[in-house]
N, C-alpha and C. Protein backbone atom coordinates (compact mmCIF):
# COMPACT_ATOMS: atom_id res chain seq x y z
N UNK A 1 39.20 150.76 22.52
CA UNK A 1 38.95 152.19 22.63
C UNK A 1 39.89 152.80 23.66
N UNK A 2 39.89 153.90 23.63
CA UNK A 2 41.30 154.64 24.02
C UNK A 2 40.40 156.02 24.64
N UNK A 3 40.65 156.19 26.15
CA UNK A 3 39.98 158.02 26.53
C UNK A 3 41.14 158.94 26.34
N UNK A 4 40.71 159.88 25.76
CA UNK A 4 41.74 161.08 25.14
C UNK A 4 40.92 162.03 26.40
N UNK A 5 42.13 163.31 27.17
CA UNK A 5 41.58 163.92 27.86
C UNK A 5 42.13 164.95 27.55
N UNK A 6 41.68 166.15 27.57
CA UNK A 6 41.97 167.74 27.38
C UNK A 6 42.05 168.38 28.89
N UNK A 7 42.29 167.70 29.81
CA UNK A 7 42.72 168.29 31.00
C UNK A 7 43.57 168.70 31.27
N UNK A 8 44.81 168.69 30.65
CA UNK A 8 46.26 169.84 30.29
C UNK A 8 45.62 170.52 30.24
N UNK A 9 45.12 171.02 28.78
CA UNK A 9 44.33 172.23 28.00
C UNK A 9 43.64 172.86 28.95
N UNK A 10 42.65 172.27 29.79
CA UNK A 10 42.47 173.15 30.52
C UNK A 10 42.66 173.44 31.53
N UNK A 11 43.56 172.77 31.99
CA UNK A 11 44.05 173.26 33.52
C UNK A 11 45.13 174.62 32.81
N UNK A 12 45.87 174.23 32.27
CA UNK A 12 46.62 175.06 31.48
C UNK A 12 45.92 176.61 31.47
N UNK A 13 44.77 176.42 30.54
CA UNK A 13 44.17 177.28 30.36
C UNK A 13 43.87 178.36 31.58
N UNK A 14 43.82 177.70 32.53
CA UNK A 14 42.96 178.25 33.86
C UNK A 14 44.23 178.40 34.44
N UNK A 15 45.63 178.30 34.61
CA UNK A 15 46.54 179.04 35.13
C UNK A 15 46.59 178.23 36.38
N UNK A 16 46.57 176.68 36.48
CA UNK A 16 46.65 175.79 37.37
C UNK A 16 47.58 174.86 37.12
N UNK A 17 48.63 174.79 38.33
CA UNK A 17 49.42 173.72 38.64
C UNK A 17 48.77 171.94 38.45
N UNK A 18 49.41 171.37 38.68
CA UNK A 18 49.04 170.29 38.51
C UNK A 18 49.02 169.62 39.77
N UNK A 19 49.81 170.21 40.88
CA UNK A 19 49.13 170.16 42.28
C UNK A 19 48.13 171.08 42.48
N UNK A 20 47.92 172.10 42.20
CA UNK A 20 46.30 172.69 42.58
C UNK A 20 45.49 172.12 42.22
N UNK A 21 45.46 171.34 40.70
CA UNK A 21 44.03 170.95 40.47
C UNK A 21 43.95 169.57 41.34
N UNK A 22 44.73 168.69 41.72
CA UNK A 22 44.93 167.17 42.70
C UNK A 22 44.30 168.08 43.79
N UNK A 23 44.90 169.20 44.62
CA UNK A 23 44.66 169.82 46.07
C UNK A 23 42.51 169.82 45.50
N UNK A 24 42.32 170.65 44.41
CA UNK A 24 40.66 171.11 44.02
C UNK A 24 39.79 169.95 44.03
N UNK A 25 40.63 168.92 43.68
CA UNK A 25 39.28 167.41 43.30
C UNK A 25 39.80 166.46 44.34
N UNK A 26 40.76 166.53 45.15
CA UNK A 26 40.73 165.78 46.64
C UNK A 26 41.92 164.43 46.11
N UNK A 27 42.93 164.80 45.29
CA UNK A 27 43.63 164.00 44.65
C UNK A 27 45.41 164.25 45.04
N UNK A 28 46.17 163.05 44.38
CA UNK A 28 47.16 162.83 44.54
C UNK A 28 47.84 164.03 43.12
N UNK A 29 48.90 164.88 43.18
CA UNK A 29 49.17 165.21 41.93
C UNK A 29 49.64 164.48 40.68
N UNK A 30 50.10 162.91 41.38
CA UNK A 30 50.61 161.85 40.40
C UNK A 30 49.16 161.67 39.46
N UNK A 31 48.23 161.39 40.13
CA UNK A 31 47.13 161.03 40.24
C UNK A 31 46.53 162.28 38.11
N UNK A 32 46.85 163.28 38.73
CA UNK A 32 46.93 164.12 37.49
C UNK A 32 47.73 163.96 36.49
N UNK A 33 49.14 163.88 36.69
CA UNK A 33 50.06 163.39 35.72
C UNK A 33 49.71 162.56 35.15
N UNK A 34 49.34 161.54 35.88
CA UNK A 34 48.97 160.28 34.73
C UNK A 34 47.82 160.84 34.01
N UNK A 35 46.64 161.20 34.83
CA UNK A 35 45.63 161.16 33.51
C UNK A 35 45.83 162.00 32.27
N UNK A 36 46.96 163.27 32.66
CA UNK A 36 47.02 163.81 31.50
C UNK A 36 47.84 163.41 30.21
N UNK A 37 48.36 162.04 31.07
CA UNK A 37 49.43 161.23 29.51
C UNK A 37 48.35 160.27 29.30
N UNK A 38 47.08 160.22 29.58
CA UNK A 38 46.60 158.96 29.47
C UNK A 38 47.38 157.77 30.19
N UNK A 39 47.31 157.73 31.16
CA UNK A 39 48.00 156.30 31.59
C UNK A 39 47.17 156.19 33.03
N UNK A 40 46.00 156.91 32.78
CA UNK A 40 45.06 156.35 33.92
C UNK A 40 43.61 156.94 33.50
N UNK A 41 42.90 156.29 33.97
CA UNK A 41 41.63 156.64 33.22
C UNK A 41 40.58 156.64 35.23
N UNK A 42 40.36 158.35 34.73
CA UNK A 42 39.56 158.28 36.14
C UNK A 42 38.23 157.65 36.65
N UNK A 43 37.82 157.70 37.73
CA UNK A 43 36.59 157.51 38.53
C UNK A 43 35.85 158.10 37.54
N UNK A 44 34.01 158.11 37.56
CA UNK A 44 33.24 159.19 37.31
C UNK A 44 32.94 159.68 37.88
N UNK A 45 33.39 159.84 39.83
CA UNK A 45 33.34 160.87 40.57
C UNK A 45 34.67 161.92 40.17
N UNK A 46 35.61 161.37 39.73
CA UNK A 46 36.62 162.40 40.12
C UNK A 46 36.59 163.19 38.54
N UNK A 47 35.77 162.29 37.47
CA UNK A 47 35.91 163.35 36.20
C UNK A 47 34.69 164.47 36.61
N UNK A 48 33.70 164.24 37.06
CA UNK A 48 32.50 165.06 37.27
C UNK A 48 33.14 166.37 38.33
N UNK A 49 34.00 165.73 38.88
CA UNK A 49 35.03 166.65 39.68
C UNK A 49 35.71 167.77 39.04
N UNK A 50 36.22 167.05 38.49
CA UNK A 50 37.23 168.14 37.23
C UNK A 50 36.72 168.83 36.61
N UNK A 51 35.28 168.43 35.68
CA UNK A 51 34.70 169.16 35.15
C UNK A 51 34.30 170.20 35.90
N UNK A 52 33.91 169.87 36.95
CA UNK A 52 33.18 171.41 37.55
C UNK A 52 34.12 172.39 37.83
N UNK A 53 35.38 171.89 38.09
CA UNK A 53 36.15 173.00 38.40
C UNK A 53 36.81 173.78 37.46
N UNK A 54 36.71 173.50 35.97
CA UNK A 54 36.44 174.01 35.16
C UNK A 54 35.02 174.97 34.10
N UNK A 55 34.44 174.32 34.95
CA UNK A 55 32.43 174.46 34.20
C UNK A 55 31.93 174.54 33.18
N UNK A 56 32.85 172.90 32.92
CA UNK A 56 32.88 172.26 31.90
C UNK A 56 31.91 170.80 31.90
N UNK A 57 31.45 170.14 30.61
CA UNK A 57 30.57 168.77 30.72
C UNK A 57 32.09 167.95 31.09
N UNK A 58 31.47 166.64 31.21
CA UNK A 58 32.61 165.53 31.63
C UNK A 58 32.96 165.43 29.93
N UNK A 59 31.96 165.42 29.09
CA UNK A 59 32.11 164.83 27.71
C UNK A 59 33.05 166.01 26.61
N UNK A 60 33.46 166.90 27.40
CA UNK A 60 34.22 168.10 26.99
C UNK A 60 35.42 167.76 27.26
N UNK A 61 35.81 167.38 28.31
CA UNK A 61 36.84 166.91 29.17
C UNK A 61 38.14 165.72 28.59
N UNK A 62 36.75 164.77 28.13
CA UNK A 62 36.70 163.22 28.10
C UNK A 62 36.46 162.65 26.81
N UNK A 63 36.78 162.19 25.81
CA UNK A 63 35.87 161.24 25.04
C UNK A 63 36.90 159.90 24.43
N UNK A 64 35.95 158.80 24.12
CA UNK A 64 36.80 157.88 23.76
C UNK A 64 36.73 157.85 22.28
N UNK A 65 37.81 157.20 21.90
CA UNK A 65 38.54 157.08 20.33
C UNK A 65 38.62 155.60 19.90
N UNK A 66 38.71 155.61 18.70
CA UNK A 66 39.21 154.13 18.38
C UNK A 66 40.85 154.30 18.12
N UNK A 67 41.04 152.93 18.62
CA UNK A 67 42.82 152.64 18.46
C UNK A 67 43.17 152.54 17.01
């Protein structure tokens, strides 16, 4: 299984850098880059993070796929 994340989409959406949203959830901006290529799969503190700063579910955010 594979997590697909829409956290571009919405950081995007919301008119946020990709260092603002790292500075909002207490993170590295690499730390963002990766998750938005998929090449890191976060904490469930730091997705519950994200979500809120969107006010969004984690499962909006987040869901897994088959390969």
């Amino acid at each position: 299984m594979a997590l697909k994340t829409k956290v571009k989409e919405f950081r995007e959406k919301a008119g946020l850098k990709q260092s603002e949203l790292a500075e909002l959830v207490h993170a590295r901006r690499e730390t963002i880059v990766h998750l938005e290529n998929g090449r890191y799969n976060p904490s469930l503190k730091l997705a519950m993070d994200i979500a809120k700063v969107f006010h969004v579910t984690v499962e909006e955010l987040f869901e897994f796929t088959e390969d």
